[in-house]
Structure formats: C-alpha cells, structure tokens
Protein backbone atom coordinates (compact mmCIF):
# COMPACT_ATOMS: atom_id res chain seq x y z
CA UNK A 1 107.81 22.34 46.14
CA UNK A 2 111.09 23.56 44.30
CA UNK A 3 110.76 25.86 41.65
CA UNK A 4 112.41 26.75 38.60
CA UNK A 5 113.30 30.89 38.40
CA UNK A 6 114.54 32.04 35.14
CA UNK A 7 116.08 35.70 34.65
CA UNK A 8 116.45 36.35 31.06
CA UNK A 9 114.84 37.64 27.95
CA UNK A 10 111.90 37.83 26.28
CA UNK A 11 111.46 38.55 22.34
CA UNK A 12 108.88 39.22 19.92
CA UNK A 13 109.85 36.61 17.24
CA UNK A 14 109.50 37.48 13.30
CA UNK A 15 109.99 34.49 11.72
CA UNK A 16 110.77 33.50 7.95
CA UNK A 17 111.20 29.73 6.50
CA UNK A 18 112.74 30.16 3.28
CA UNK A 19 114.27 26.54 1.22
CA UNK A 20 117.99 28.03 1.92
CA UNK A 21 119.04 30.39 4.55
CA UNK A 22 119.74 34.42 3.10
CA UNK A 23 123.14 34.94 1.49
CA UNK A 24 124.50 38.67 0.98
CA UNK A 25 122.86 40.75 -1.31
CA UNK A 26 120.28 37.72 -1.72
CA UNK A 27 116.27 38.58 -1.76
CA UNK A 28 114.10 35.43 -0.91
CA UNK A 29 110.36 34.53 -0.57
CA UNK A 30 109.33 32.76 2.32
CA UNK A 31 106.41 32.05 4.61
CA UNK A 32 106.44 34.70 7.74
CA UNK A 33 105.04 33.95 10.90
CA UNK A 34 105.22 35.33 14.67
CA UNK A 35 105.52 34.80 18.46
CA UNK A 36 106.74 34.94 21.37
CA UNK A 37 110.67 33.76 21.83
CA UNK A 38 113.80 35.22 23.84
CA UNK A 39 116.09 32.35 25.65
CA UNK A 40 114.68 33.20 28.97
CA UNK A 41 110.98 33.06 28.12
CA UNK A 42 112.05 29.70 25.84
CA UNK A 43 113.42 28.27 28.90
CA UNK A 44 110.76 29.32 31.62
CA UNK A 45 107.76 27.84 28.76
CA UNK A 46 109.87 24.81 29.01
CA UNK A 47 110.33 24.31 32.79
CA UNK A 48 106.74 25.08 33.67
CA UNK A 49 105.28 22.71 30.55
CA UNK A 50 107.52 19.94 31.86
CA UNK A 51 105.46 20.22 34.96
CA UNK A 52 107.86 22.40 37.59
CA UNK A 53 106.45 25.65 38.84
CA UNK A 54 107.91 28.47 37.38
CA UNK A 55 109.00 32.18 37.56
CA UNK A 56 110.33 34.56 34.99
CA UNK A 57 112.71 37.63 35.96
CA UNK A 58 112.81 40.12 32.74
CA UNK A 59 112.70 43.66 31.33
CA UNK A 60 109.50 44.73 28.96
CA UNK A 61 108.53 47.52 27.22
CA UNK A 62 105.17 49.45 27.44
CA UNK A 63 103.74 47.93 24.46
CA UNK A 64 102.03 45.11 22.78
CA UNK A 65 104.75 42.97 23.07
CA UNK A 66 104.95 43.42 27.22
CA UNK A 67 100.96 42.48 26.58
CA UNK A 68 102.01 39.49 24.86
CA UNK A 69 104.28 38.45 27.46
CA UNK A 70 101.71 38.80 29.99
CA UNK A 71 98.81 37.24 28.64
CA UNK A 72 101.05 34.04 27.77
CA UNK A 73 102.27 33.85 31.39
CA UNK A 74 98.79 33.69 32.80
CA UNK A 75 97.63 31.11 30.32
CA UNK A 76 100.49 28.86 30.82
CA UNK A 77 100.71 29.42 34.74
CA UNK A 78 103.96 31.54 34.71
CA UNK A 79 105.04 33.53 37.59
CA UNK A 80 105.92 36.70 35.53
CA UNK A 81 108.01 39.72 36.91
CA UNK A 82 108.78 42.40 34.84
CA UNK A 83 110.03 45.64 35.15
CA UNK A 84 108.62 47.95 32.93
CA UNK A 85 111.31 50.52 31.06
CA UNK A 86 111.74 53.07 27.93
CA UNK A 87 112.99 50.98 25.48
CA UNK A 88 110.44 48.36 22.92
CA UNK A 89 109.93 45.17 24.58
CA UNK A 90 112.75 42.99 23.14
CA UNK A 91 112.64 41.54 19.17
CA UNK A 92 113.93 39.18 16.82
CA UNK A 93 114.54 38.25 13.27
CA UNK A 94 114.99 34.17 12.66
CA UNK A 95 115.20 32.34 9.08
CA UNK A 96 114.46 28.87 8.78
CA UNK A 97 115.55 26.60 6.04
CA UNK A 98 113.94 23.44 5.02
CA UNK A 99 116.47 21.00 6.78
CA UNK A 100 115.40 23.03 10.11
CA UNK A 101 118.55 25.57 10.54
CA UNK A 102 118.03 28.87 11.60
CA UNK A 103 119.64 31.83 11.53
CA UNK A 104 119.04 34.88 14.26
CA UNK A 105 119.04 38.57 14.84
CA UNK A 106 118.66 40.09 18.18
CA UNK A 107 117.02 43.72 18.58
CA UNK A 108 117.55 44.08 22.38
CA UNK A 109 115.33 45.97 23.11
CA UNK A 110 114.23 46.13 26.99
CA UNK A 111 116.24 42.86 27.48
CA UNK A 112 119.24 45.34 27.19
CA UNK A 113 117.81 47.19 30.34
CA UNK A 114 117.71 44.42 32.99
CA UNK A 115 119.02 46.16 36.11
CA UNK A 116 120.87 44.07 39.16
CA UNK A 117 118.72 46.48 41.08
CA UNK A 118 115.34 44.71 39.98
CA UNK A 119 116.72 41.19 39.53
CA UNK A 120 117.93 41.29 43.47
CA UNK A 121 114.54 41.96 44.84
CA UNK A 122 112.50 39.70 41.92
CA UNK A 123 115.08 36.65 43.23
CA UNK A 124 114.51 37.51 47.26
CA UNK A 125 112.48 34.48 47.16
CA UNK A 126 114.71 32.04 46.68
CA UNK A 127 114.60 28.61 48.53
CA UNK A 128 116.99 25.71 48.96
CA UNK A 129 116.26 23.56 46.20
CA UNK A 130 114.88 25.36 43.37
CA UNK A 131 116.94 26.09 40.34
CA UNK A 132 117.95 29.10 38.85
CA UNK A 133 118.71 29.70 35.67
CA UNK A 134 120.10 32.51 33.64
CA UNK A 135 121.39 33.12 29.94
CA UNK A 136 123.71 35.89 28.10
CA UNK A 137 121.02 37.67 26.60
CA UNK A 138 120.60 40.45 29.25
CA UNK A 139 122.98 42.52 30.69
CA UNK A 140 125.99 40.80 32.52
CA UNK A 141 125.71 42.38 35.52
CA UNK A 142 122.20 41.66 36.38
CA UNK A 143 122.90 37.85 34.79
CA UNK A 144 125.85 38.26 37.99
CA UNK A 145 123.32 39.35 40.06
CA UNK A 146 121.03 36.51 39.44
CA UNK A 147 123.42 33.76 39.88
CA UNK A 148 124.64 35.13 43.53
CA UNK A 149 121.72 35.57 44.60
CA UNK A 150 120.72 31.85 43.69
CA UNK A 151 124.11 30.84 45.15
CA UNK A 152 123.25 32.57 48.21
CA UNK A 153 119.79 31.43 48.45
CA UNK A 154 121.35 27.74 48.59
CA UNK A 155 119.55 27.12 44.87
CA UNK A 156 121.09 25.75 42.01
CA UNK A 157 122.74 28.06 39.67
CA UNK A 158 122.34 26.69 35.81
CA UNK A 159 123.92 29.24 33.17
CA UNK A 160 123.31 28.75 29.25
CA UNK A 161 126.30 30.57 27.84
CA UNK A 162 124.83 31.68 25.02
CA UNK A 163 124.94 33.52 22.67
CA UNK A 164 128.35 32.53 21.97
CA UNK A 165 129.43 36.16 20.97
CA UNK A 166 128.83 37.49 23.98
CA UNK A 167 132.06 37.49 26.23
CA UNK A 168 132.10 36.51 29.89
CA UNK A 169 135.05 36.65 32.56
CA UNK A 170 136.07 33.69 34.26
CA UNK A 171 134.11 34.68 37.54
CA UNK A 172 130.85 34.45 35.88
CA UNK A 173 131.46 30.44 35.08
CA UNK A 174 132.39 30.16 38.63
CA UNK A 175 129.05 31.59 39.54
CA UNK A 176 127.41 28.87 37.73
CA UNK A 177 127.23 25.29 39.31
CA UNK A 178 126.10 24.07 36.02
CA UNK A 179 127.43 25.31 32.62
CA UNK A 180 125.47 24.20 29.67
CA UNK A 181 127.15 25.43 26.27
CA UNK A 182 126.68 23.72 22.77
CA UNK A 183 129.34 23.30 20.42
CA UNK A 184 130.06 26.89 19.27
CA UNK A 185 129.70 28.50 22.86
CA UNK A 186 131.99 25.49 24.51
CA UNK A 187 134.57 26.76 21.83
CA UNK A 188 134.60 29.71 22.08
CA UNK A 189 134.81 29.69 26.02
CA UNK A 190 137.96 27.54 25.27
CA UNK A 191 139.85 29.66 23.45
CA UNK A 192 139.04 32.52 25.66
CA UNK A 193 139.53 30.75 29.39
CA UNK A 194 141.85 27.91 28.49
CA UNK A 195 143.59 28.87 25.23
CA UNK A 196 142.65 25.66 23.55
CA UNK A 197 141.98 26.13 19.83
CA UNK A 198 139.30 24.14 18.75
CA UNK A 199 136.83 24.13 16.00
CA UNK A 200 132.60 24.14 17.04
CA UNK A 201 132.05 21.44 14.44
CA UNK A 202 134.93 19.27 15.48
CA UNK A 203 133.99 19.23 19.48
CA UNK A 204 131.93 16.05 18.85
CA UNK A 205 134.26 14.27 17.49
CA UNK A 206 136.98 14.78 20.81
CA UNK A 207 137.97 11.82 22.61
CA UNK A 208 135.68 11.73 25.71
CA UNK A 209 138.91 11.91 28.19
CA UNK A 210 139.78 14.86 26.34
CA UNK A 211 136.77 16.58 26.13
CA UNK A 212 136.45 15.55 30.35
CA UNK A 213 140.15 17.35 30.22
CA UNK A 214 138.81 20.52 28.33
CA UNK A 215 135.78 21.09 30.97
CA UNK A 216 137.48 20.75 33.88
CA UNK A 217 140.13 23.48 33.01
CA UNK A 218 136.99 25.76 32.38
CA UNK A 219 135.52 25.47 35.24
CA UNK A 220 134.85 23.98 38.56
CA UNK A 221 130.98 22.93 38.12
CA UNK A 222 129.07 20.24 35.98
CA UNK A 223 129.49 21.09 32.31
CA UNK A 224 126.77 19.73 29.50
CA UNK A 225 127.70 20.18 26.46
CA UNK A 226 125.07 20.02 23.92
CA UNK A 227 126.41 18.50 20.44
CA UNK A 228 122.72 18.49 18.01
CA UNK A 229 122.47 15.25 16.55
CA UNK A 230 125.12 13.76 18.42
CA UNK A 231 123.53 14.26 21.66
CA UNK A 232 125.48 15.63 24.49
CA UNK A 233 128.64 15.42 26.51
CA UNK A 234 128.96 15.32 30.50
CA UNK A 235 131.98 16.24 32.80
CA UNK A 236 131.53 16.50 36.48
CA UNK A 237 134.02 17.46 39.04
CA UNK A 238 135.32 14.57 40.93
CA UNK A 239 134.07 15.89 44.34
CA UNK A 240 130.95 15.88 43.21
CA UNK A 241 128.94 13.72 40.40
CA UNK A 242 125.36 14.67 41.24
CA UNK A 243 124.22 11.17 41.92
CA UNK A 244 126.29 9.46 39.30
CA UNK A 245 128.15 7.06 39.25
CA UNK A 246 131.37 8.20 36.53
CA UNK A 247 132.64 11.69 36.17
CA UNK A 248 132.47 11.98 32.00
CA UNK A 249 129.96 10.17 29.90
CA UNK A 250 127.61 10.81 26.82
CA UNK A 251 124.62 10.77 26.48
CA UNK A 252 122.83 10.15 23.17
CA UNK A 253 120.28 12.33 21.22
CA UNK A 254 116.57 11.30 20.93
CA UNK A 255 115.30 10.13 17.48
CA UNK A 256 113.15 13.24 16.14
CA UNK A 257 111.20 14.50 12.80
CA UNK A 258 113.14 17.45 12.88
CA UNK A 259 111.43 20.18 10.87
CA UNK A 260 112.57 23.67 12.98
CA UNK A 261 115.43 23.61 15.52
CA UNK A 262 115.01 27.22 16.91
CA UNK A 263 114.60 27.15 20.64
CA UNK A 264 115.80 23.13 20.86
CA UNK A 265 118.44 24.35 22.95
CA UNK A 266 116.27 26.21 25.05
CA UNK A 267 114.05 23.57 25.61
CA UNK A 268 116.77 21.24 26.72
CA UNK A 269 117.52 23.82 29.98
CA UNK A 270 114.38 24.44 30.75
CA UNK A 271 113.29 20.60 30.77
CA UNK A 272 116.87 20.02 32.77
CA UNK A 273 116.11 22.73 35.30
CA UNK A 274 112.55 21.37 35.75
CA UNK A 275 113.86 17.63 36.08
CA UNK A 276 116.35 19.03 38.50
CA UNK A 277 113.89 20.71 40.72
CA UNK A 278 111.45 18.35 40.72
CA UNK A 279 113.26 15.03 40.90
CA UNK A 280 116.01 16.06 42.72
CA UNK A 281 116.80 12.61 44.21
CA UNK A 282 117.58 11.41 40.42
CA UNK A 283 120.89 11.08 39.48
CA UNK A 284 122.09 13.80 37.17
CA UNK A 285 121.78 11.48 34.31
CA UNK A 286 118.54 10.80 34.39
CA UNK A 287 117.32 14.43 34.26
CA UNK A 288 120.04 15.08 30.91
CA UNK A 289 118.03 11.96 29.35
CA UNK A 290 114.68 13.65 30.08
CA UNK A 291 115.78 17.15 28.95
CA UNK A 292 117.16 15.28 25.83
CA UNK A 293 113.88 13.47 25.07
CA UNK A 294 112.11 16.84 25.64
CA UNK A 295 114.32 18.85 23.22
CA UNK A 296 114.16 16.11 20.42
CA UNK A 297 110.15 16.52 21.22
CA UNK A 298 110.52 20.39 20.56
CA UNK A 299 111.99 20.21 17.30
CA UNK A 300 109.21 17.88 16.14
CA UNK A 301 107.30 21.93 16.04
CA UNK A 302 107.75 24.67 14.48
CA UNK A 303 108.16 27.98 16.69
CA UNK A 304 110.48 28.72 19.79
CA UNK A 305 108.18 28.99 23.19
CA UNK A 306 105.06 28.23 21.38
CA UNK A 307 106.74 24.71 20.19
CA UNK A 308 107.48 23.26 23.59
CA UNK A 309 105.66 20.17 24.36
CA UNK A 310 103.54 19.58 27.19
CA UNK A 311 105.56 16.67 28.52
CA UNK A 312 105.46 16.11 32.24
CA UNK A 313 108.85 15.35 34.22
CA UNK A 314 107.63 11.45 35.51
C-alpha cells in the first residue's frame, strides 16, 4: 500500500491562550499548556490518523522531548526515524487568542541539524506511489535532499512552503510537484520569483484567472493555495490536471467551531498527502475537499498534533 513519508520537524509546544495576542512591552495572564507540535510531526499525525501509513524523517535531541516523540509514534502507529544529535530536541512558543489566532516562536533546536546525509538513507525506501512531503522548517539542503530523492523514487513530492520567512531558490519549487502555500507564503514567493507585489490579505480576493496567472509563473507543478475562511485556490498545469477536469478552480472551506487554528494548516497536508496516497485514482479535487473537511475538523480542538481528528480517508 502507498505510504505517506514526511521529513520535517518536530517541537515541544509551550502553549499560552490569552483574550488578545502579546503586544510589546505587554505582560498577560493566560492558561499554559503543552505538547507535541513541529510542521512535520503535525503533518505525519495527520496522514497516519486519516488512515494512510506513515513515516517520519527528523532530527531529536537526547532528551525528554526525543522521549516524547517516540512514545507518541508508537501509540499512534508512526514509522519514526530519527537521528539523534547535540542540540535540545526542537521547541516552541505559541499564543492563542480567543477568536483562535496564534502567534509562534521557533527554538530550532535539533530540527536545525537535519543532515542530507541521514535524510538520503531514511528515504531509500521509497516506492512509486507514496507521497512525500517536506516543509521549511529544517535545513534546506536536507528539505532538497528529500524531495529528489522522492522524485527519484517515482513518489510524489508535496512541499508546504512555510514558514513564509524562510527564503527558497527557484529550484526548490521545481523540486516540488505540488506546492501548497497559504496566503502569506504564496506572497511572499511572488514577490521573490515573479516580482508581483501583492498583499497576503488581499490574495483571496484575486480574480481566479489571475490568481491561475500568478501560479503558473511560479512554478511548473499543482499549486494549492490555502486562503482560511475562504477556503482554497487550485491551479494546475495544463499538461497535467491530476484527474480533473479544469485547470483553476476553488474550492470552499468547511463550516467549523473554530476555537484554536494552530496546526490547521498542517492538518490540511497531511490529510491531502494521505488522500493522495491512498485514493490515488480520485481526482485531485476530491482529495483537496477531504483535506479541507479534515482541517475545518482540526480547528474544532485545541492543540497542534494532539488536535487532529481521527477521520479516515473513505
């Protein structure tokens, strides 16, 4: 059966939900709680709780948060390797307000020491079929690493862009059959690729031809753009629509209680790479409805890994 393989991160989450999200020089009181987080863990809870089998390529420290990582793996049925270096297994610090938005620090950690090295012989199992997925949260050149040797491997190669701040060359979106920025990440990558100018919070609002425009000067794969509330946005290369049947379209969001959005992003890669690998007759729409449905579910919880639903792909 095709598998989803996910090289990325994995953080010790601190968080705080406060009524308004920290200002400088502002001291709040809040309710703290913790867990486990980090967009690659996120995204391989996801995949294997939306039924696909799943492995997770990372970097940990040698202490209670590599424990963490392990004993989570095993209870959810997660093909963990990890490398094992001199640096604290990775951390981070995430406020949420009482309308759901978060706000995020990163403490590297052992994510930061992710070697090609490791990731090449982690990956050498790669089949036709699965889907591999990788984010910008480790080092760039093992994130390379991982996408070649899913291209090579005949897999497909899913990257989450994010976090937007972190700066990629054109070759890495070529690496990456499927791109899958939100808002902020999609504009950034504009101005940076195709010297477009365009503001995160006014992408949903672009005509669709223009937004179909927009992704095909960035790259040559399927790009998803995920827009929140307003769902997400669509834009396959002509020469190939993945089993659709129109090149650009948009695709609703899923009615939701929202009460934390941390991880919903995460959740909707994960539950498109598991749709992907296990479905993969289905035309590409139907697995960005499913990973939609399965993101709006997230968001219904509060936590990142800990809040992904156990929701079968059918």
């Amino acid at each position: 059966m095709n598998r989803v393989v996910v090289a990325g991160s994995f953080n010790v989450d601190h968080v705080w939900r406060v009524p308004a999200l920290p200002q400088a020089g502002a001291t709040l009181s809040g309710d703290y709680t913790t867990g486990p987080g980090g967009k690659g863990f996120n995204q391989a809870v996801a995949a294997r709780r939306a039924g696909a089998g799943t492995c997770f390529v990372c970097a940990l420290g040698d202490d209670l948060g590599a424990q963490l990582a392990r004993v989570l793996c095993t209870a959810d049925g997660i093909d963990l390797r990890d490398v094992v270096v001199q640096a604290p297994t990775g951390t981070a610090g995430i406020y949420v307000d009482a309308q759901g938005r978060n706000s995020i620090v990163i403490g590297a950690g052992a994510n930061a020491a992710l070697q090609p090295a490791f990731v090449a012989e982690a990956l050498a199992g790669l089949q036709p079929g699965d889907v591999l997925v990788a984010q910008l949260e480790s080092p760039l050149d093992a994130v390379a690493k991982a996408l070649d040797a899913g291209r090579a491997a005949g897999a497909t190669t899913l990257l989450n862009p994010a976090p937007a701040n972190v700066a990629i060359d054109h070759a890495m979106l070529e690496r990456a059959d499927i791109l899958t920025p939100n808002e902020t990440e999609f504009a950034a990558m504009l101005g940076r690729h195709v010297g477009a100018r365009v503001e995160a919070d006014a992408v949903s609002g672009i005509d669709q031809q223009r937004l179909h425009a927009l992704c095909r000067d960035l790259t040559h794969g399927t790009v998803v753009v995920t827009l929140g509330a307003s769902g997400c946005f669509v834009s396959h290369a002509d020469a190939n629509l993945r089993g659709d049947t129109t090149a650009c379209y948009r695709v609703p969001a899923e009615a939701a209680r929202v009460v934390d959005t941390t991880g919903a992003g995460d959740a909707f890669n994960g539950a498109l790479a598991a749709s992907m690998a296990l479905k993969p007759e289905r035309a590409f729409a139907e697995h960005v409805r499913f990973a939609g449905r399965y993101a709006s579910r997230s968001t219904e919880l509060y936590g990142a890994a800990l809040a992904m639903p156990r929701m079968p792909v059918e």
